[in-house]
Each structure stands twice: as structure tokens, then as C-alpha cells.
C-alpha atoms as a PDB file:
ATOM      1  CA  UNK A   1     129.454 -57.457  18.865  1.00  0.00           C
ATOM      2  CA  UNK A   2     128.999 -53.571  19.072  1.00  0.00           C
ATOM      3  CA  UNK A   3     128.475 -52.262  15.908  1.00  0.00           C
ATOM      4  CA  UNK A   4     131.084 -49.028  15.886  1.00  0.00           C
ATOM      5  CA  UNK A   5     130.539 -45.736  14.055  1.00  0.00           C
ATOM      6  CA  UNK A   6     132.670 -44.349  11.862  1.00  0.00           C
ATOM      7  CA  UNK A   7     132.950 -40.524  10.513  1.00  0.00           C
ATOM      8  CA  UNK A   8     134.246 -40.409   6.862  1.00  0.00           C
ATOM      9  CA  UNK A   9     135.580 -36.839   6.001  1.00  0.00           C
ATOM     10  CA  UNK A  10     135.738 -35.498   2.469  1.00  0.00           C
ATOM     11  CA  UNK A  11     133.881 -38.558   1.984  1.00  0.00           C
ATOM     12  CA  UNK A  12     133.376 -37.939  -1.884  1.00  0.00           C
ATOM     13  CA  UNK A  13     130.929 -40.622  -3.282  1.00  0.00           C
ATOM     14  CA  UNK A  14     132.105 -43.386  -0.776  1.00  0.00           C
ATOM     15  CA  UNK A  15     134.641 -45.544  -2.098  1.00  0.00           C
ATOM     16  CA  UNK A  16     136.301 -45.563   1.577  1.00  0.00           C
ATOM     17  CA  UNK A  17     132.451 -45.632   3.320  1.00  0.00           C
ATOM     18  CA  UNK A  18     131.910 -48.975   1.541  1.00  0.00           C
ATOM     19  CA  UNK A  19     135.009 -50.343   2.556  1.00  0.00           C
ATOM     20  CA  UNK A  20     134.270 -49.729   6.195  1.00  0.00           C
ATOM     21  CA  UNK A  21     130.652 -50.957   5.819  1.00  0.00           C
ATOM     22  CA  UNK A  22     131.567 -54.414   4.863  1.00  0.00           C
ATOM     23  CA  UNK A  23     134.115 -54.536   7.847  1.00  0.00           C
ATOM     24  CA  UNK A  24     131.180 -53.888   9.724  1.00  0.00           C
ATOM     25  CA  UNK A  25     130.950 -49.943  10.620  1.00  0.00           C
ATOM     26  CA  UNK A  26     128.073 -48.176  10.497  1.00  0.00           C
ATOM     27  CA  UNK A  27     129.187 -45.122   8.263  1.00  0.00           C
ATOM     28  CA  UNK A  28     128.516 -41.468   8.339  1.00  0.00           C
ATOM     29  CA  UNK A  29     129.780 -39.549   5.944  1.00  0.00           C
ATOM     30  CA  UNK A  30     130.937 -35.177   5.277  1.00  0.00           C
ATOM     31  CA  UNK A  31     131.633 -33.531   2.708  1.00  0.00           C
ATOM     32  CA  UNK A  32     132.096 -29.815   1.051  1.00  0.00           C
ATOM     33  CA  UNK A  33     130.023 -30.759  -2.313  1.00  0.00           C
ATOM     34  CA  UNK A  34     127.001 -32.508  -2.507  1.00  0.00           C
ATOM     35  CA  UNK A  35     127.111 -36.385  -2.882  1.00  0.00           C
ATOM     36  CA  UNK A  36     124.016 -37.657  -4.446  1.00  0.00           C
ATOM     37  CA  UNK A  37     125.483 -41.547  -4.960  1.00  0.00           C
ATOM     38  CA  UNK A  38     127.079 -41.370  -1.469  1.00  0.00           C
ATOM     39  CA  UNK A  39     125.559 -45.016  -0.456  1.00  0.00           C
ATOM     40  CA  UNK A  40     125.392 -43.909   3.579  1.00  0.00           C
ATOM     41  CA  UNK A  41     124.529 -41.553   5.904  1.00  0.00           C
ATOM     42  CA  UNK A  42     125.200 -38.089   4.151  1.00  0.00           C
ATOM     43  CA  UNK A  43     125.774 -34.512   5.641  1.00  0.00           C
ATOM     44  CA  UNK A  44     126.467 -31.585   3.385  1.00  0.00           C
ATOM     45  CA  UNK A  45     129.024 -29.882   5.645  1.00  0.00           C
ATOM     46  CA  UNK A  46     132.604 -28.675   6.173  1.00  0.00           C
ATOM     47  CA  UNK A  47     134.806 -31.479   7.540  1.00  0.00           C
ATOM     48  CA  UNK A  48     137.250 -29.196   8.853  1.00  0.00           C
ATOM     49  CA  UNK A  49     134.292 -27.905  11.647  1.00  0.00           C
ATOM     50  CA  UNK A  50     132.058 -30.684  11.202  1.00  0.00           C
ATOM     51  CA  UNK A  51     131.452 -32.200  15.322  1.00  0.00           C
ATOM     52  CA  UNK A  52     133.320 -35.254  15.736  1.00  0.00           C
ATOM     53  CA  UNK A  53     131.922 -36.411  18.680  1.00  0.00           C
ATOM     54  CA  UNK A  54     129.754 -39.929  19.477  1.00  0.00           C
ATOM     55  CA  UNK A  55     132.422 -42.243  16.581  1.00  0.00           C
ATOM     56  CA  UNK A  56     134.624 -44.231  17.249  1.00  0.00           C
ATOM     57  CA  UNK A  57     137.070 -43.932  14.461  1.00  0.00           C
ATOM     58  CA  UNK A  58     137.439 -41.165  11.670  1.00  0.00           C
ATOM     59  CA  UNK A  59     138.950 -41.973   8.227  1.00  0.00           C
ATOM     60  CA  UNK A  60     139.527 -38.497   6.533  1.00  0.00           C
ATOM     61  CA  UNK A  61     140.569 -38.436   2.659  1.00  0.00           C
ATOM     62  CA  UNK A  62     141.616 -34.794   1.724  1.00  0.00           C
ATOM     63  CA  UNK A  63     141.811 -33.143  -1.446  1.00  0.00           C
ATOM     64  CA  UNK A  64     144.903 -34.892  -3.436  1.00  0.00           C
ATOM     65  CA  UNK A  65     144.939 -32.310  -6.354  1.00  0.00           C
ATOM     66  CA  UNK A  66     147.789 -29.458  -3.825  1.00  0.00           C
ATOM     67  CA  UNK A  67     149.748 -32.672  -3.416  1.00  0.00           C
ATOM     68  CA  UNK A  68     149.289 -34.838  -6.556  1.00  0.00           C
ATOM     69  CA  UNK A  69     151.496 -34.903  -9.742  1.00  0.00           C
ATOM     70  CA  UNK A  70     149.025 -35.167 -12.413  1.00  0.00           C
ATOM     71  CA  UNK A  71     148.396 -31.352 -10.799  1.00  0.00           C
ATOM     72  CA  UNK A  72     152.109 -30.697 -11.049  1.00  0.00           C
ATOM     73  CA  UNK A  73     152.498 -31.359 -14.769  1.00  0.00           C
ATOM     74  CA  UNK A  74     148.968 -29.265 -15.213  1.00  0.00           C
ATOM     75  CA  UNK A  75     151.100 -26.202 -13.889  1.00  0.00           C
ATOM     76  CA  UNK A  76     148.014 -25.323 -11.281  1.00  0.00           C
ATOM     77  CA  UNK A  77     149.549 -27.069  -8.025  1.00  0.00           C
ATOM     78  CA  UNK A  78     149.421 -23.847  -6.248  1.00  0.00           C
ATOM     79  CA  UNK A  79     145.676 -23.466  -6.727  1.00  0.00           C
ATOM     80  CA  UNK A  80     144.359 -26.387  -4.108  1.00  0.00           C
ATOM     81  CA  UNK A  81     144.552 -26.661  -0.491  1.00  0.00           C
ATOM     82  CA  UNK A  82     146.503 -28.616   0.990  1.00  0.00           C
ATOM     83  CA  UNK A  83     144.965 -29.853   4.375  1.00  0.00           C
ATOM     84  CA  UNK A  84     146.783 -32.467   5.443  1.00  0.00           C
ATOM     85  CA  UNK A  85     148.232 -30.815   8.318  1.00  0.00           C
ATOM     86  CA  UNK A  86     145.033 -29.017   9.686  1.00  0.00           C
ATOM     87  CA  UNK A  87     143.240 -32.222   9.255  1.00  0.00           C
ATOM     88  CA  UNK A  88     146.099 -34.093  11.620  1.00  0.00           C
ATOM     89  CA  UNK A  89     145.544 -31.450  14.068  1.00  0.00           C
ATOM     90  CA  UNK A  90     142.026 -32.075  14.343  1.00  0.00           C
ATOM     91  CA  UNK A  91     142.148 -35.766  14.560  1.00  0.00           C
ATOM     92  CA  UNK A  92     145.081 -35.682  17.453  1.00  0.00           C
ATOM     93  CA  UNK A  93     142.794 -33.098  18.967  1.00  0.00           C
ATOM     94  CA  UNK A  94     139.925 -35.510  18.732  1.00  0.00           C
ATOM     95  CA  UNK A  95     142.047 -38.298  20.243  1.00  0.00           C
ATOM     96  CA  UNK A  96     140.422 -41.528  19.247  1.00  0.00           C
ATOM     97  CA  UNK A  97     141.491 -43.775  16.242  1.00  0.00           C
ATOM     98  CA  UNK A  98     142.003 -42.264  13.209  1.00  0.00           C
ATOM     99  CA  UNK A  99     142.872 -43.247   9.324  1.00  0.00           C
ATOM    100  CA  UNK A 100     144.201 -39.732   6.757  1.00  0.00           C
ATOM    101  CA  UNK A 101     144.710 -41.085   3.163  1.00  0.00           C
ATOM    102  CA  UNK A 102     146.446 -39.314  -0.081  1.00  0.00           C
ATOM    103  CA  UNK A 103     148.345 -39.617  -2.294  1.00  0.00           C
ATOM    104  CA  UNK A 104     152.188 -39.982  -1.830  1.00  0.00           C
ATOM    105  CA  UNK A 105     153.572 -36.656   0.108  1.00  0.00           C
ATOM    106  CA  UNK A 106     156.250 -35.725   3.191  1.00  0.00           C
ATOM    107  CA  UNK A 107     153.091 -34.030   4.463  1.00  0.00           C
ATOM    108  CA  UNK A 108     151.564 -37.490   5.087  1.00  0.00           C
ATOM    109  CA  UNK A 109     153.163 -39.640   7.997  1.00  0.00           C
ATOM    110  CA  UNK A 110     152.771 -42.723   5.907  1.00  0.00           C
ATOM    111  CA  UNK A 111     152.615 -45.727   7.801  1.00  0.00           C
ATOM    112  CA  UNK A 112     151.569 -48.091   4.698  1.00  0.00           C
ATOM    113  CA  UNK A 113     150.672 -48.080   1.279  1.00  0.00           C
ATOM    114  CA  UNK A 114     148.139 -49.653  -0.310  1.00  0.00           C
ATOM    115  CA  UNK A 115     148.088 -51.165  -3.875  1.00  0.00           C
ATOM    116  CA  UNK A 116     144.966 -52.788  -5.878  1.00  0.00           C
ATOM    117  CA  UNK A 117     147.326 -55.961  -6.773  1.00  0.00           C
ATOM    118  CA  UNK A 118     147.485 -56.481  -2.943  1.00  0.00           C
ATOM    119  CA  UNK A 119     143.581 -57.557  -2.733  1.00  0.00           C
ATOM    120  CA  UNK A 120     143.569 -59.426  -6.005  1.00  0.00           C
ATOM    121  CA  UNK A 121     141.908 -56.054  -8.379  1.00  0.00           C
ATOM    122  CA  UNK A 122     143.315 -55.633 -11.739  1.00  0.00           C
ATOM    123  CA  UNK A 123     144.629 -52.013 -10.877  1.00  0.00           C
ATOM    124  CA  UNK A 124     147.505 -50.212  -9.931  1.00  0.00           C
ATOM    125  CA  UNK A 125     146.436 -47.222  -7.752  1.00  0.00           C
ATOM    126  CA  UNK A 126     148.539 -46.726  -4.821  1.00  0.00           C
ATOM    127  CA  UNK A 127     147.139 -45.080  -1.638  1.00  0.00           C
ATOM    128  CA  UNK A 128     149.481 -43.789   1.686  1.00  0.00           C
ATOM    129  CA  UNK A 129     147.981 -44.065   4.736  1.00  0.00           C
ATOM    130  CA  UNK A 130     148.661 -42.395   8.371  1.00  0.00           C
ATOM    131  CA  UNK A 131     147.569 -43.736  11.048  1.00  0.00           C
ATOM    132  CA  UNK A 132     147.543 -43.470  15.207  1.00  0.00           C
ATOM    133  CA  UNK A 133     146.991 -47.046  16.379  1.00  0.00           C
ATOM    134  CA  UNK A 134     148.311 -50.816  16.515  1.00  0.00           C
ATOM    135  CA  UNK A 135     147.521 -53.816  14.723  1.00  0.00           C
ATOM    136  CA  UNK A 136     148.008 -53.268  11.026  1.00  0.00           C
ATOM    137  CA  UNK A 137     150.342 -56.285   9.616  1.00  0.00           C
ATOM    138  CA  UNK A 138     150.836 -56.120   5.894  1.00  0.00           C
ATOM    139  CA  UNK A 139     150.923 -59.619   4.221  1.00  0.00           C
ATOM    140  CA  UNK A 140     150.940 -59.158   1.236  1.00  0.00           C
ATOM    141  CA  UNK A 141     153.062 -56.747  -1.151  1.00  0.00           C
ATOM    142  CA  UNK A 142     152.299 -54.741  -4.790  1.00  0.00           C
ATOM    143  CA  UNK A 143     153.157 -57.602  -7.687  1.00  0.00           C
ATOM    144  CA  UNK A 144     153.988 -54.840 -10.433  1.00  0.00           C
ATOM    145  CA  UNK A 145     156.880 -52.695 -11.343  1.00  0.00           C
ATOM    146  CA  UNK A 146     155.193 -49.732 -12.568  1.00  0.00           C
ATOM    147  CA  UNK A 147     151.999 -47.122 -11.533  1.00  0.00           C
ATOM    148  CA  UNK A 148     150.496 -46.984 -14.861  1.00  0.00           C
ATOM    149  CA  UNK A 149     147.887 -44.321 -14.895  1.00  0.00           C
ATOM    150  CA  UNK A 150     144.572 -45.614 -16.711  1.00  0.00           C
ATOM    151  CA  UNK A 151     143.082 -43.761 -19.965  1.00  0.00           C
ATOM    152  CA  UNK A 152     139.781 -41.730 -19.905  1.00  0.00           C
ATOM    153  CA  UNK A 153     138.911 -44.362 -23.056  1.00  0.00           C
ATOM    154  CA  UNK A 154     139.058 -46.667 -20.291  1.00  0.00           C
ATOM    155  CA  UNK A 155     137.853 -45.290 -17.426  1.00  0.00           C
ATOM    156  CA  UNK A 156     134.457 -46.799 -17.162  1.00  0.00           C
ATOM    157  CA  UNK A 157     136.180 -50.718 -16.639  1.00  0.00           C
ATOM    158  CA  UNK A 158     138.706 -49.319 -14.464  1.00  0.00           C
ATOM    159  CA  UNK A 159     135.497 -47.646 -12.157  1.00  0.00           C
ATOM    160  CA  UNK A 160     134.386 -50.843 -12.041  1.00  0.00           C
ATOM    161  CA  UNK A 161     137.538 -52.900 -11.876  1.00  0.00           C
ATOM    162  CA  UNK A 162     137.956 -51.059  -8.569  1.00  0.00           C
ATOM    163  CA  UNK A 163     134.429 -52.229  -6.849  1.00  0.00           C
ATOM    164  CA  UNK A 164     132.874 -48.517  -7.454  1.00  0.00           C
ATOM    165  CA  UNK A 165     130.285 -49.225 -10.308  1.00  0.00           C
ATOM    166  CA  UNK A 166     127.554 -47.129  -8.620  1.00  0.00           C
ATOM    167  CA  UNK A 167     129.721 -43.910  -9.236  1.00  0.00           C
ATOM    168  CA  UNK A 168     129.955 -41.520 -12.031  1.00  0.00           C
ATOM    169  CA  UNK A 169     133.415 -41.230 -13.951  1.00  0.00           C
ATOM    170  CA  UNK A 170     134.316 -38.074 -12.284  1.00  0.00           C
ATOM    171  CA  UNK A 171     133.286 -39.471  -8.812  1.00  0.00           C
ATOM    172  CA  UNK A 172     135.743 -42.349  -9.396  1.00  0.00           C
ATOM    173  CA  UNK A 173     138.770 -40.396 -10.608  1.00  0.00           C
ATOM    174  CA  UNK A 174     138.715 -39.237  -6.502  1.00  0.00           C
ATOM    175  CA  UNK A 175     137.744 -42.795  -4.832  1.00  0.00           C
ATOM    176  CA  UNK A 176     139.710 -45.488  -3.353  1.00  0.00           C
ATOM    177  CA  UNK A 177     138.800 -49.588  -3.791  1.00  0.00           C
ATOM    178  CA  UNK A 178     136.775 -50.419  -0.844  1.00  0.00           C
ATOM    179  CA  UNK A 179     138.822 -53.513  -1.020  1.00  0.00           C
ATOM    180  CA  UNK A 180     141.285 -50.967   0.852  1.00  0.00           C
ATOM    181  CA  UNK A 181     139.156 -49.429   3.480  1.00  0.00           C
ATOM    182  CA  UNK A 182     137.234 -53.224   4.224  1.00  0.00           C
ATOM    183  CA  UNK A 183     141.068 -54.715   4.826  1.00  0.00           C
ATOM    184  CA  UNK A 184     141.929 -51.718   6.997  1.00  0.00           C
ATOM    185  CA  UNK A 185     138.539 -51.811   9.096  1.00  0.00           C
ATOM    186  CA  UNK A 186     138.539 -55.491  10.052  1.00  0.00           C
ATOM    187  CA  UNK A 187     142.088 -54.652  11.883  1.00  0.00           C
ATOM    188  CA  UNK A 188     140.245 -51.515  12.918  1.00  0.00           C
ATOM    189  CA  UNK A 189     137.779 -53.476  14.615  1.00  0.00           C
ATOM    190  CA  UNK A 190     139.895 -55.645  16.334  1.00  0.00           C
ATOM    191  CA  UNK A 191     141.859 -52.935  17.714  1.00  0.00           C
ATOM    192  CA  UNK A 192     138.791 -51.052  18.841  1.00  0.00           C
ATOM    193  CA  UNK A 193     137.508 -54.315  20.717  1.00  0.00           C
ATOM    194  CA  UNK A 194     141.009 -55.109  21.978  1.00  0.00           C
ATOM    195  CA  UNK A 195     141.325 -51.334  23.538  1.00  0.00           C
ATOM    196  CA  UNK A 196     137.506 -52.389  24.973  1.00  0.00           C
ATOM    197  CA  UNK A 197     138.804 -55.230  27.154  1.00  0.00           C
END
């Protein structure tokens, strides 16, 4: 089987690229700030002008802080981008397979959420995902009421209840489960060698 290629914008310290990995991508990942524990490929680049051709499916995770709550209640919403839209643009532009995760907002078109309690994990960190292809059935649902946030005094066993232990603290405050990403590629795959024959 081909092995596929897949860009990861804003790729922070590769919670997402791991994912993908184990699904079987090879993984190249952008981003603004240097990413010294990034575990892949790395370029030190903007993702918004980054060139996107030669993959064969992006995933793009941009900033959460303009859209997230825990920003709200900090009274400094107003002082993030929010890229959500410009990043759409450039993946319908692009016009191959494509993955844009947040945090919950009307700027995302979600087509799914994702929950750690869906892949077994001891956590409660919900993702929303948009996507532009078939093939994604969800089997199994969040088995909690509530989003509990986790505590900094805890933060170190929540880093690594999530399957990111090579990351710093701060690093994993901004990273997804690959549990997420791994679940989301093996459909990806699929629908890439589907789309093939």
C-alpha cells in the first residue's frame, strides 16, 4: 500500500502528527514557532503561505485562544486571530482532503466531535472537527456528563493520560490525543484508496 503524505498546519508539538503516523501517514509538519519535540518532519514557516502541493491530505489545527472560553473569562478574546475562515479558504482552494480542528465555534463547520472517553483515555477534552470527504462513521459516543477542565497540579498525568508524554506542559495545554487523529486517519486512508480505484 502507498504510503500517503500528510501536511499538518500549526502543527504545535505533534499531538495530531502522531495520530496520523500510526494510521500510517508519513507526516510533515508547519508551524509559526519553533517546535523542538515535534517528533516528524519539521518546517519553521507560516501555514497560511506555506506550499501545499505533493500531500495528499492536510489536517490544520488553528490557534483556539480568539475562539476558546478559558480566553473569554481572561477578558483578552479580542487579542488572537481567529483563522478559521482563511484557513477554509485555503484548503477548498487546495482541493484535496482536508481535516480543520478547534475548539467548539459557529466558525467551524463541525461535522463531529471528538471526546477522550470515546478511545478508552481517562480525559474529557472535546475536539470539533470539519471536514470535506466521506467515510467517517462514529461508533462510539462521550460516556460523561460534564467537560471538566484539568488542574495545573495535575497537568503532568493528564499530558500523559492523553498519549503526549514527550511534550512539555505548555506544549500539551495546545495538543490533541493522537488517539483522535490515528481513528480519523485509518478512515482517511480508506477514503484516499477508495477515491484511487
Amino acid at each position: 500500500m502507498k504510503k500517503y503524505r500528510l501536511l499538518d498546519l500549526f502543527c504545535g508539538a505533534g499531538g495530531a502528527a502522531m495520530g496520523y503516523h500510526r494510521a500510517g501517514f508519513e507526516v510533515v509538519g508547519v508551524d509559526i514557532k519553533p517546535q523542538p519535540h515535534y517528533p516528524f518532519e519539521f518546517h519553521h514557516g507560516d501555514a497560511l503561505t506555506f506550499p501545499l502541493d505533493g500531500y495528499d491530505a492536510i489536517h490544520a489545527s488553528p490557534p483556539c485562544q480568539g475562539y476558546a472560553n478559558v480566553t473569554l473569562w481572561r477578558g483578552n478574546h479580542d487579542n488572537h486571530q481567529r483563522l478559521i475562515g482563511k484557513v477554509r479558504s485555503l484548503l477548498v482552494s487546495w482541493n484535496g482532503p482536508y481535516i480543520i480542528e478547534n475548539v467548539r465555534t459557529k466558525e467551524l463547520q463541525t461535522n463531529f466531535v471528538l471526546c477522550g472517553t470515546m478511545f478508552g483515555l481517562s480525559i474529557r477534552r472535546h475536539r470539533y472537527f470539519e471536514i470535506n470527504w466521506d467515510g467517517l462513521i462514529l461508533t462510539n459516543a462521550c460516556n460523561h456528563k460534564d467537560e471538566r477542565p484539568f488542574e495545573h497540579k495535575q497537568e503532568r498525568a493528564y499530558i500523559q493520560a492523553m498519549g503526549i508524554d514527550w511534550m512539555t506542559n505548555h506544549e500539551g495545554r495546545e495538543a490533541i490525543p493522537p488517539a483522535y487523529t490515528e481513528w480519523i486517519g485509518k478512515h482517511l486512508i480508506k477514503y484516499l484508496e477508495n477515491r484511487k480505484g
